[in-house]
Protein backbone atom coordinates (compact mmCIF):
# COMPACT_ATOMS: atom_id res chain seq x y z
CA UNK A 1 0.00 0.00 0.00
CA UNK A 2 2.80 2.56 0.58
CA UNK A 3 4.45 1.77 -3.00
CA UNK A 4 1.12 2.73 -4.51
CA UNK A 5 0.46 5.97 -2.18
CA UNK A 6 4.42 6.84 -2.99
CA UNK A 7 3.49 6.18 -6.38
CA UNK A 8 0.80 8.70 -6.39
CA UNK A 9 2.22 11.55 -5.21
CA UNK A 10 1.33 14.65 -6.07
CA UNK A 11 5.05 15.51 -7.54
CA UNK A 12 5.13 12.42 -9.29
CA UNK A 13 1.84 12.91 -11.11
CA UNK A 14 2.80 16.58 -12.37
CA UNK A 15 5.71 14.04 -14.11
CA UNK A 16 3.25 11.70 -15.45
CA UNK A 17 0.85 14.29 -16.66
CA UNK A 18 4.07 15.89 -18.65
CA UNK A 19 5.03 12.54 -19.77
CA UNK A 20 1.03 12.29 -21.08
CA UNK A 21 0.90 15.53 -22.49
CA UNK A 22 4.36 15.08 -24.37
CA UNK A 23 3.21 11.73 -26.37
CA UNK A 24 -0.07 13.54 -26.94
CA UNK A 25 1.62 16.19 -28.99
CA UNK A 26 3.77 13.95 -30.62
CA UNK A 27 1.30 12.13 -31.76
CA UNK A 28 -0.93 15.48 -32.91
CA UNK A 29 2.50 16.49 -34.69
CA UNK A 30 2.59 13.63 -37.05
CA UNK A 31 -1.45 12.85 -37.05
CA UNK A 32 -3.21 15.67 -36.05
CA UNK A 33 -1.83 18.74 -38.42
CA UNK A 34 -3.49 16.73 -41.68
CA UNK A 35 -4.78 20.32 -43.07
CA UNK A 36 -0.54 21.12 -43.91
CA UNK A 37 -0.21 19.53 -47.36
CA UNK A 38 3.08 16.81 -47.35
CA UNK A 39 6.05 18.41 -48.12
CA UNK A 40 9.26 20.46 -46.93
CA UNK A 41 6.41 22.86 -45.39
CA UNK A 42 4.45 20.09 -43.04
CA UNK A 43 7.80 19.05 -42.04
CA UNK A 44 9.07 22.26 -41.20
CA UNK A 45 6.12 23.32 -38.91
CA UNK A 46 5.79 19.64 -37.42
CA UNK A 47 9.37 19.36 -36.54
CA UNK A 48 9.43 21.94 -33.71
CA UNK A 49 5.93 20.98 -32.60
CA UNK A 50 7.59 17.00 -32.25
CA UNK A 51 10.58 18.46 -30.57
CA UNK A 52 8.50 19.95 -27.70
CA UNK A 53 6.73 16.66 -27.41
CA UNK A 54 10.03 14.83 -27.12
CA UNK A 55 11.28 17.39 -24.70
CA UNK A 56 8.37 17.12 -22.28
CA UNK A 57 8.54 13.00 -22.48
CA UNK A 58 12.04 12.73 -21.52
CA UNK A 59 11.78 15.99 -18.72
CA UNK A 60 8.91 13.81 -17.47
CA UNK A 61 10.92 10.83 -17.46
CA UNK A 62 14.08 12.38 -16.12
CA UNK A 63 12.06 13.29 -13.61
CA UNK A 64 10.46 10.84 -12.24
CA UNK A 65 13.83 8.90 -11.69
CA UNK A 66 15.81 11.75 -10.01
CA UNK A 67 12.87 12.07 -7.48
CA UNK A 68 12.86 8.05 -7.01
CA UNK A 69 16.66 7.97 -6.84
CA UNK A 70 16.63 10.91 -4.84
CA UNK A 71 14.28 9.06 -1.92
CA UNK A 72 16.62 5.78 -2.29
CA UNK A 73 19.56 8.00 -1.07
């Protein structure tokens, strides 16, 4: 029972909701922006938008293992 209220932490969930929100906007990047005609264009403007998505999935991440590691210690 601790694991899970350790597991639900309010720190650790702002982590998992950036981890959520980063896949969710690298998905939209490569699904959602379907009005930008193929091309050098849709990859220029979906690039960045991926990027951000990346970034926010391995912050998350990151995160979420320096707190844990940080606890062990």
């Amino acid at each position: 029972m601790d694991s899970f209220r350790y597991a639900f932490r309010r720190e650790l969930i702002l982590l998992y909701v950036a981890i959520f929100a980063g896949r969710w906007v690298m998905a939209f990047s490569q699904d959602g922006l379907f009005i930008i005609p193929r091309g050098i264009l849709r990859t220029l403007i979906t690039f960045p938008i991926y990027v951000l998505g990346l970034a926010l999935v391995v912050g998350g991440a990151v995160g979420v293992f320096h707190h844990i590691i940080s606890d062990l210690t």
